[in-house]
N, C-alpha and C. Protein backbone atom coordinates (compact mmCIF):
# COMPACT_ATOMS: atom_id res chain seq x y z
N UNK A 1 115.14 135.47 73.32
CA UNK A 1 116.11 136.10 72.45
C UNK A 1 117.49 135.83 73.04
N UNK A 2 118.02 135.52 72.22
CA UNK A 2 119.75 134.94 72.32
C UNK A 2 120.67 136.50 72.52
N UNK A 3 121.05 136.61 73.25
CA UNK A 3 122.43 137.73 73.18
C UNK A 3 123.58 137.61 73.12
N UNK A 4 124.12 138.30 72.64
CA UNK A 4 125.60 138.30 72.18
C UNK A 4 126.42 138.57 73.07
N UNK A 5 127.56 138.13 73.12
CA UNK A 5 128.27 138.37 74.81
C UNK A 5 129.20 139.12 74.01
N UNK A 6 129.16 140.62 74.47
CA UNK A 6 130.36 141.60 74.85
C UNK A 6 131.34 141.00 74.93
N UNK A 7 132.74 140.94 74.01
CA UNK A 7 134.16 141.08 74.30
C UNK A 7 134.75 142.17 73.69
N UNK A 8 135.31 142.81 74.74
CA UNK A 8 136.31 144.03 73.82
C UNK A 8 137.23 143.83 73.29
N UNK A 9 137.96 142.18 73.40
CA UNK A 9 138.69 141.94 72.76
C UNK A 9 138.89 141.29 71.01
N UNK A 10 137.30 141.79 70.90
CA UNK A 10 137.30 140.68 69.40
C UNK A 10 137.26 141.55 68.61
N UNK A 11 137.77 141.06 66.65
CA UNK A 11 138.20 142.01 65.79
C UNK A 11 136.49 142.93 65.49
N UNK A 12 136.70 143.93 65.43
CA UNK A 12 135.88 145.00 64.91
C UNK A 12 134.89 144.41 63.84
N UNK A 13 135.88 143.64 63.00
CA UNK A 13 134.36 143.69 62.15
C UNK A 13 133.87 142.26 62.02
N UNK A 14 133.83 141.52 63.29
CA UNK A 14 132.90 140.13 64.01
C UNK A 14 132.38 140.79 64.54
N UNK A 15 132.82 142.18 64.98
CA UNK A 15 131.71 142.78 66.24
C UNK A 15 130.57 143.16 65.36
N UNK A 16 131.04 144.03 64.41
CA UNK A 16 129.81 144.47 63.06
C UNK A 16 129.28 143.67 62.79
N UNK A 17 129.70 142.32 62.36
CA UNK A 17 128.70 141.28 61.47
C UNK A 17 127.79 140.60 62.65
N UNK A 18 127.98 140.48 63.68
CA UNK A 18 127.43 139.92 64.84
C UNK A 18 126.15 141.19 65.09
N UNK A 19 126.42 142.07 65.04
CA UNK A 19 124.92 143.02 65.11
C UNK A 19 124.07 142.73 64.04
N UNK A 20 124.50 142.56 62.80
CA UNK A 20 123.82 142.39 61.29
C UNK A 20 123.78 140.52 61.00
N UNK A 21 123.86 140.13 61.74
CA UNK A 21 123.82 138.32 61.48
C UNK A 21 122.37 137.91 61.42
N UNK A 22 121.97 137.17 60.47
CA UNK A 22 120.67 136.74 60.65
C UNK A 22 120.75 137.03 58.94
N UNK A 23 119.10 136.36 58.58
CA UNK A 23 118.78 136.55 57.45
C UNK A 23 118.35 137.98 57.01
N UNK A 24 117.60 138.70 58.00
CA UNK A 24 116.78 139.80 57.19
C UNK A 24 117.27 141.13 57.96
N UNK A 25 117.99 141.07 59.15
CA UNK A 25 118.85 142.28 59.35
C UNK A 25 118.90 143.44 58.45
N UNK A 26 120.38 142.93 57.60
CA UNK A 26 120.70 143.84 56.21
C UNK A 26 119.47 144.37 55.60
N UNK A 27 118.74 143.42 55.35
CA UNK A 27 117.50 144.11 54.74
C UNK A 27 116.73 144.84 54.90
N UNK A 28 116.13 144.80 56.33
CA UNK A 28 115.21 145.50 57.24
C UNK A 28 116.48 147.22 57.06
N UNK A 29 117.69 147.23 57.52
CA UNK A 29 118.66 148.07 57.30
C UNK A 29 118.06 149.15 55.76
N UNK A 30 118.45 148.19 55.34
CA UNK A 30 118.42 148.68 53.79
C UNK A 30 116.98 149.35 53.23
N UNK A 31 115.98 148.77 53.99
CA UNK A 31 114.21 149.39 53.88
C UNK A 31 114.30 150.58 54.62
N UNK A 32 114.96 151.00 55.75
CA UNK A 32 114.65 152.01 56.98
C UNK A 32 115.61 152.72 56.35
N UNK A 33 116.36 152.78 55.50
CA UNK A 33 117.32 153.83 55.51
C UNK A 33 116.41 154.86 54.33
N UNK A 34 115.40 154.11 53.75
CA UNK A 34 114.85 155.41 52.72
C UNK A 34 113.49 156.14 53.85
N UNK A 35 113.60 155.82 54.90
CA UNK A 35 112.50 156.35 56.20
C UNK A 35 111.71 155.70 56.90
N UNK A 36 111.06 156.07 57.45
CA UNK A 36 110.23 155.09 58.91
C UNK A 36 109.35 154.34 58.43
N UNK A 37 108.96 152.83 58.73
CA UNK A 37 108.26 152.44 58.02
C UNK A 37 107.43 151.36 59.72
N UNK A 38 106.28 151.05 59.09
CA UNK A 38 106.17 150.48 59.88
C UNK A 38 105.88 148.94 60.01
N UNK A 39 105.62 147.96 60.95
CA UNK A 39 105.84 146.66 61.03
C UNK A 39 105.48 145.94 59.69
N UNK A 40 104.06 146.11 59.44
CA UNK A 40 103.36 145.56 58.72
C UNK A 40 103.57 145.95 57.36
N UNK A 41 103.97 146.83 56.86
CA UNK A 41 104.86 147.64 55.96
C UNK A 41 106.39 146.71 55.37
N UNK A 42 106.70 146.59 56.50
CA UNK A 42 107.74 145.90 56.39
C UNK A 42 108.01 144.73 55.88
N UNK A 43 106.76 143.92 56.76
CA UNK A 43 106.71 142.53 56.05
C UNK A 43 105.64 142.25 54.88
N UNK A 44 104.85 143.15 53.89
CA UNK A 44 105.07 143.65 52.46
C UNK A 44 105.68 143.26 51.76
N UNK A 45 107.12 144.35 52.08
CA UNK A 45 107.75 144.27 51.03
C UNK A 45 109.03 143.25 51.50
N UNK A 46 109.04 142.33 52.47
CA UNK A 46 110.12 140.82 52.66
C UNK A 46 109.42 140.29 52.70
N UNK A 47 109.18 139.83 51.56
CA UNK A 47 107.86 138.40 51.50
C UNK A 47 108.44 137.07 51.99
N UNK A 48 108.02 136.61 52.68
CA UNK A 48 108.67 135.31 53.51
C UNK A 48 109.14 135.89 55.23
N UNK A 49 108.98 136.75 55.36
CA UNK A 49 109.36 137.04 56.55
C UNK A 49 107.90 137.09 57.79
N UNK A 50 108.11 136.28 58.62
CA UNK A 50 107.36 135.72 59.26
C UNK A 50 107.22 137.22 60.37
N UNK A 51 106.08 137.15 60.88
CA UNK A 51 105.98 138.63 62.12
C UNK A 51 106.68 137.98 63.46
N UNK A 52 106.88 136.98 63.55
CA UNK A 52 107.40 136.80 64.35
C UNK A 52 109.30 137.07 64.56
N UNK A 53 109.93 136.34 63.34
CA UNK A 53 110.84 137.01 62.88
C UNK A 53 111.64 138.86 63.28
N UNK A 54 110.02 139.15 62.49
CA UNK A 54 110.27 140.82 62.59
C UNK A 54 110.47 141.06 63.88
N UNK A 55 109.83 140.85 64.31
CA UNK A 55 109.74 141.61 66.01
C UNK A 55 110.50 140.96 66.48
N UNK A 56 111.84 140.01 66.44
CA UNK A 56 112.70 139.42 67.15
C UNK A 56 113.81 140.10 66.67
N UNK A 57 113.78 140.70 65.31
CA UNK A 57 114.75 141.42 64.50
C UNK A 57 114.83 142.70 64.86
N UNK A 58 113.48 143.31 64.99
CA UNK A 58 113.92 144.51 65.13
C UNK A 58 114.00 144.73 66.31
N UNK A 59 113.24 144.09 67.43
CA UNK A 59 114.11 144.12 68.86
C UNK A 59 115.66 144.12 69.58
N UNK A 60 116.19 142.83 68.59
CA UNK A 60 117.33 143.38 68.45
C UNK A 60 118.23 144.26 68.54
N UNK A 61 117.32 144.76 66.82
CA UNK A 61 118.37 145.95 66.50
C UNK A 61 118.15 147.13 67.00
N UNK A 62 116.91 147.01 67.90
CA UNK A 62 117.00 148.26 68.49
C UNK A 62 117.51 148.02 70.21
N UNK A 63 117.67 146.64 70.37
CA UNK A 63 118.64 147.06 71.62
C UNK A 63 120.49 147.17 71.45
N UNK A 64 120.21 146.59 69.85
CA UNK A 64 121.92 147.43 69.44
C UNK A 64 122.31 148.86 69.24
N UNK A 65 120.71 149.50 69.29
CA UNK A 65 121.09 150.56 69.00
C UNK A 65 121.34 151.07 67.47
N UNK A 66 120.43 150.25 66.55
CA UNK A 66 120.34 150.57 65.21
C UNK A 66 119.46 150.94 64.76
N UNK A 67 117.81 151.07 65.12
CA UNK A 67 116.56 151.58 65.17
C UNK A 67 116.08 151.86 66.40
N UNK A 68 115.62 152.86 66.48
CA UNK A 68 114.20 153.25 67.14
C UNK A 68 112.86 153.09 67.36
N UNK A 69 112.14 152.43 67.91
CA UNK A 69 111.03 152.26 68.06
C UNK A 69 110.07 153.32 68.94
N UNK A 70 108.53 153.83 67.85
CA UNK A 70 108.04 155.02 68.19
C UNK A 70 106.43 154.46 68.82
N UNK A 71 106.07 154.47 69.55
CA UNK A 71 104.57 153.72 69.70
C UNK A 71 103.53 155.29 69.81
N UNK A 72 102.51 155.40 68.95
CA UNK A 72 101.76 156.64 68.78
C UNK A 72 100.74 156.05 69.60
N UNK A 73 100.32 157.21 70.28
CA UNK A 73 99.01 156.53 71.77
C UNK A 73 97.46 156.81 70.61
N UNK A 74 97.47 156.05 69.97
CA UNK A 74 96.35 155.71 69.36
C UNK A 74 95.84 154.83 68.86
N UNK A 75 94.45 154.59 68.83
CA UNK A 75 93.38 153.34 68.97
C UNK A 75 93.41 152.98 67.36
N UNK A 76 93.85 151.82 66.64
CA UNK A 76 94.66 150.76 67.52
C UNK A 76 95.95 151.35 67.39
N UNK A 77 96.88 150.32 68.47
CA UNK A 77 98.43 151.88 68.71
C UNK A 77 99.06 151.42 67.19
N UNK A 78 100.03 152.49 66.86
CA UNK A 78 100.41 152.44 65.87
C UNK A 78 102.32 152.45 65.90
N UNK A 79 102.89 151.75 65.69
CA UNK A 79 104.23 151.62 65.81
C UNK A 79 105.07 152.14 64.54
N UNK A 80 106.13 152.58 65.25
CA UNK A 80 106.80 153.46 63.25
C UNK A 80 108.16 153.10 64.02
N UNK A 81 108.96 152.43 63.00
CA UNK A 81 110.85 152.08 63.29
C UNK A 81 111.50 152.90 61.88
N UNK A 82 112.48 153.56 62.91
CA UNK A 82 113.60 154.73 62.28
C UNK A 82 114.83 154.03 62.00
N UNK A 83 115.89 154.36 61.09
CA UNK A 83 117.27 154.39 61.94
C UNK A 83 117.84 155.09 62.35
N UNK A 84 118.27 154.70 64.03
CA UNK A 84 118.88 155.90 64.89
C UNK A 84 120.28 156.16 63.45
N UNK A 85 120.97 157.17 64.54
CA UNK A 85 122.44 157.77 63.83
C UNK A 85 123.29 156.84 63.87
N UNK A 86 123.17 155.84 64.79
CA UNK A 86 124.25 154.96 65.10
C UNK A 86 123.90 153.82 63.71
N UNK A 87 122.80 153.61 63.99
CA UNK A 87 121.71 152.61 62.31
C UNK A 87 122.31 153.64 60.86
N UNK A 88 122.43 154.47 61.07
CA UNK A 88 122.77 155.13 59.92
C UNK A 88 124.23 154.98 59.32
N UNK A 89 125.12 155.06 60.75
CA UNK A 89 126.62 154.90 60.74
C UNK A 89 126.87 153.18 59.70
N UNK A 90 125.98 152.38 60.25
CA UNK A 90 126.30 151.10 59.85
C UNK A 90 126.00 151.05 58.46
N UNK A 91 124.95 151.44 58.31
CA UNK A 91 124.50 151.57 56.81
C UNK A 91 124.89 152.30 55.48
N UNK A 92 126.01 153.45 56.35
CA UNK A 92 127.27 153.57 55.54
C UNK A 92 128.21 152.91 55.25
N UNK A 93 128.55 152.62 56.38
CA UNK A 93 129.85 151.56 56.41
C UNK A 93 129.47 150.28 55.85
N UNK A 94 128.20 149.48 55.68
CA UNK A 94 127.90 148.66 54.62
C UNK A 94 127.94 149.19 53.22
N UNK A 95 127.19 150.13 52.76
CA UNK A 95 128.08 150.83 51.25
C UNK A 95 128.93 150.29 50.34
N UNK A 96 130.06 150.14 50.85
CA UNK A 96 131.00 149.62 49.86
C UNK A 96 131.17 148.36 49.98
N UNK A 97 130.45 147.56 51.40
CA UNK A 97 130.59 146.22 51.07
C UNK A 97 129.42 145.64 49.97
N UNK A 98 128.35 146.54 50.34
CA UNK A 98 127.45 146.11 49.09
C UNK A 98 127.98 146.35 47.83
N UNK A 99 128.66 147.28 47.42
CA UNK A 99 128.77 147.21 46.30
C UNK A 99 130.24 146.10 45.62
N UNK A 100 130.52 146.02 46.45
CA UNK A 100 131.94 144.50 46.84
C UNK A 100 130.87 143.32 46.20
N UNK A 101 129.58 142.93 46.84
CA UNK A 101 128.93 142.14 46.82
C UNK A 101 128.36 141.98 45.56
N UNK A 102 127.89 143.18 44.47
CA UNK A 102 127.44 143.30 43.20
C UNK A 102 128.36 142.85 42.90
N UNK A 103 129.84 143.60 42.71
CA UNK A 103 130.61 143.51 41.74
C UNK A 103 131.10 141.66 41.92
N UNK A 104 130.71 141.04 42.50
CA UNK A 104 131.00 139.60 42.85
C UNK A 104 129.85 138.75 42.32
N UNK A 105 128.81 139.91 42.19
CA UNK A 105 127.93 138.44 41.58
C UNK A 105 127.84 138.92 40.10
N UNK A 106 128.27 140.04 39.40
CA UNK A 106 128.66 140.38 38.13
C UNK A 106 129.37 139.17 37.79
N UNK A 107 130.43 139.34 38.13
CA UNK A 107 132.08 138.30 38.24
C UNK A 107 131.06 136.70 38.15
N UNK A 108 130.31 136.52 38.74
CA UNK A 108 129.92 135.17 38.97
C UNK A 108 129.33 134.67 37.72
N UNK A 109 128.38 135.84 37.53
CA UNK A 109 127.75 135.60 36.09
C UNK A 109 128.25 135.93 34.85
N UNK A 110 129.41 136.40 35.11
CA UNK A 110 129.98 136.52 33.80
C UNK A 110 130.85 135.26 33.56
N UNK A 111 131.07 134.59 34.64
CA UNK A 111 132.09 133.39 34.56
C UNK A 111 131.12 132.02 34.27
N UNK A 112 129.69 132.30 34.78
CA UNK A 112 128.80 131.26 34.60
C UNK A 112 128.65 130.98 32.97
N UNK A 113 128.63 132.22 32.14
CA UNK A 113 127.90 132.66 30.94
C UNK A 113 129.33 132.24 30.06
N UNK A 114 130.38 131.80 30.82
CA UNK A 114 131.28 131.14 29.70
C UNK A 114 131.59 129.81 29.66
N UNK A 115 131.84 129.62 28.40
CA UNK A 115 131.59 128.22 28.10
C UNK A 115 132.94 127.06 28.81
N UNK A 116 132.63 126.39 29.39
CA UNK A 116 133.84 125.28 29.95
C UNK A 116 134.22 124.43 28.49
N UNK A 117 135.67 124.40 29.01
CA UNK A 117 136.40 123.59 27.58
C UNK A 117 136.52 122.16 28.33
């Protein structure tokens, strides 16, 4: 796993997109915020997402400090990922970029759906 090198000097929100970079980040984000779900659960409902993937993703994000990882001591063990408060913070503060992001692919398709002269 690749890490990100700490600068305190870089703008705030390279620092944000650099925790959420990757393909399925946001997403995995966006599944945990309606509650704990677990691995296999996960890759369900992101079809194309490889287990290997997952567990590089959510390792990650939980050494950023955006999920929690719970291991239940039972046969076979059973793993459940949260989002911490700090996972929660981000997933607000994405909010309005998602909805930035609708209102852009509205715009896209409404410009597609007209006719070129």
């Amino acid at each position: 796993m690749t890490r990100r090198r700490q600068d305190p000097n870089v703008c705030g929100v390279t620092a944000a997109i650099a925790v959420i970079d990757g393909k399925w980040k946001t997403s995995l984000l966006w599944l945990l915020e309606s509650g704990p779900h677990r691995p296999a659960e996960l890759r369900r409902r992101l079809p194309g997402l490889s287990e290997k993937v997952l567990t590089q993703s959510l390792r990650e994000m939980e050494t950023d400090g955006l999920v929690h990882r719970e291991v239940h001591d039972v046969l076979p063990l059973k793993t459940v990922y949260s989002l911490t408060g700090f996972g929660r913070d981000l997933a607000e503060a994405l909010a309005p970029l998602s909805d930035w992001g609708h209102r852009r692919l509205e715009r896209l398709a409404g410009t597609a759906a007209e006719p070129v002269p």
